[in-house]
Protein backbone atom coordinates (compact mmCIF):
# COMPACT_ATOMS: atom_id res chain seq x y z
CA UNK A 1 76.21 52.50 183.47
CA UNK A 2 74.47 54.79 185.07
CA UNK A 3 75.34 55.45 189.27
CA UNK A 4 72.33 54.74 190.94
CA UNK A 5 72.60 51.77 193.43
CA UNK A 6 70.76 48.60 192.31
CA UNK A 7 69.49 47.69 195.35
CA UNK A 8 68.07 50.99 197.45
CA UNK A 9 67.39 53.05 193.90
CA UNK A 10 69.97 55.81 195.48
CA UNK A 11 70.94 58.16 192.91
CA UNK A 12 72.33 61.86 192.49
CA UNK A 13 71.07 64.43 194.33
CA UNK A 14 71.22 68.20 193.22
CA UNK A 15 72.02 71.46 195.43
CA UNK A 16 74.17 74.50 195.57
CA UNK A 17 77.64 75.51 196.49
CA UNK A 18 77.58 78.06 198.79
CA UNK A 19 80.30 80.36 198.95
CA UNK A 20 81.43 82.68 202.45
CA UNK A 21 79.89 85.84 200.03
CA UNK A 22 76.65 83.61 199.40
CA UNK A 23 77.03 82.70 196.04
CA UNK A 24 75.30 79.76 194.57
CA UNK A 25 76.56 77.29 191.99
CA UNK A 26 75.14 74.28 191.35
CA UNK A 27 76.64 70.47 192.21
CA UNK A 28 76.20 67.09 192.70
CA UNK A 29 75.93 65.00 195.27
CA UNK A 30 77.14 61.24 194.17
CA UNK A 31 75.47 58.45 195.96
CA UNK A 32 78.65 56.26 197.71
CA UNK A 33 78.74 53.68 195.70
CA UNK A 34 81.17 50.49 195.28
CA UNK A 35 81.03 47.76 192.38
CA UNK A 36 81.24 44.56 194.35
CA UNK A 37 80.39 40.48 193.73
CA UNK A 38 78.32 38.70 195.85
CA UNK A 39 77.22 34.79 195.76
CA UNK A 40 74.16 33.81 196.16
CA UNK A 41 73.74 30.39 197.25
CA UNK A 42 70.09 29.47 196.68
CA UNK A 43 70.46 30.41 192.93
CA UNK A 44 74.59 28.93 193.34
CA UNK A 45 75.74 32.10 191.17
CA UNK A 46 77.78 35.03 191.79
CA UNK A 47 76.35 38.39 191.02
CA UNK A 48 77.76 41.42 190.32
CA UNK A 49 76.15 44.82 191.65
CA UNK A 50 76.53 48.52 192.15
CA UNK A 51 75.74 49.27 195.52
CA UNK A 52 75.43 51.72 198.22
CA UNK A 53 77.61 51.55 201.04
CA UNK A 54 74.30 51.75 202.97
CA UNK A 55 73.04 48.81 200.86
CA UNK A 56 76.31 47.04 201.79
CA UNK A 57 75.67 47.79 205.39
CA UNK A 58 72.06 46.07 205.01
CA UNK A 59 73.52 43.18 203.73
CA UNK A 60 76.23 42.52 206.20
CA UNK A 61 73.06 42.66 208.23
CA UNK A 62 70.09 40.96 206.97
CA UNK A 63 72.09 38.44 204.24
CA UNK A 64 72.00 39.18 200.39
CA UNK A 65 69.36 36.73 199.91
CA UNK A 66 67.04 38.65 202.05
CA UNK A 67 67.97 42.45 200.50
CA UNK A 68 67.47 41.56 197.04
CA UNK A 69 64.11 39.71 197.63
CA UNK A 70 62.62 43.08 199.94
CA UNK A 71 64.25 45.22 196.34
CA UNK A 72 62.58 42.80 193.97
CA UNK A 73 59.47 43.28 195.96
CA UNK A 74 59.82 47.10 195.74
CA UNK A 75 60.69 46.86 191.94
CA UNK A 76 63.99 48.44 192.10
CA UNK A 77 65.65 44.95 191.10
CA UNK A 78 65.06 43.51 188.17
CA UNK A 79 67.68 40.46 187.52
């Protein structure tokens, strides 16, 4: 599986090492991102999703119900 977040579409980002001489070397920046279950109660399921610790911030916020509705509305959730 790939590690892009299933909710916010965060994925990889690319950029350089920099060294104290100024070299550059390419890297990877890995989204933050934690394999958790949630339950949804209007469906009465649990789901599990890969998702961004921002992601998991929104939905100790706004409720799950509410972030995967805005993400199916964006297309980035499919389920």
């Amino acid at each position: 599986m790939s590690r892009v977040c299933e909710l916010t579409g965060k994925k990889a980002m690319v950029g350089n090492n920099v060294s104290h001489a100024l070299n550059r070397t390419k890297r990877k920046f890995n989204a933050n991102l934690i394999t958790k279950r949630f339950y949804i109660p209007e469906e009465d399921k649990w789901v599990t999703l890969k998702v961004s610790t921002a992601a998991l911030k929104n939905i100790n916020k706004l409720g799950i119900s509410a972030v995967l509705k805005e993400s199916r509305e964006k297309g980035i959730y499919t389920k």
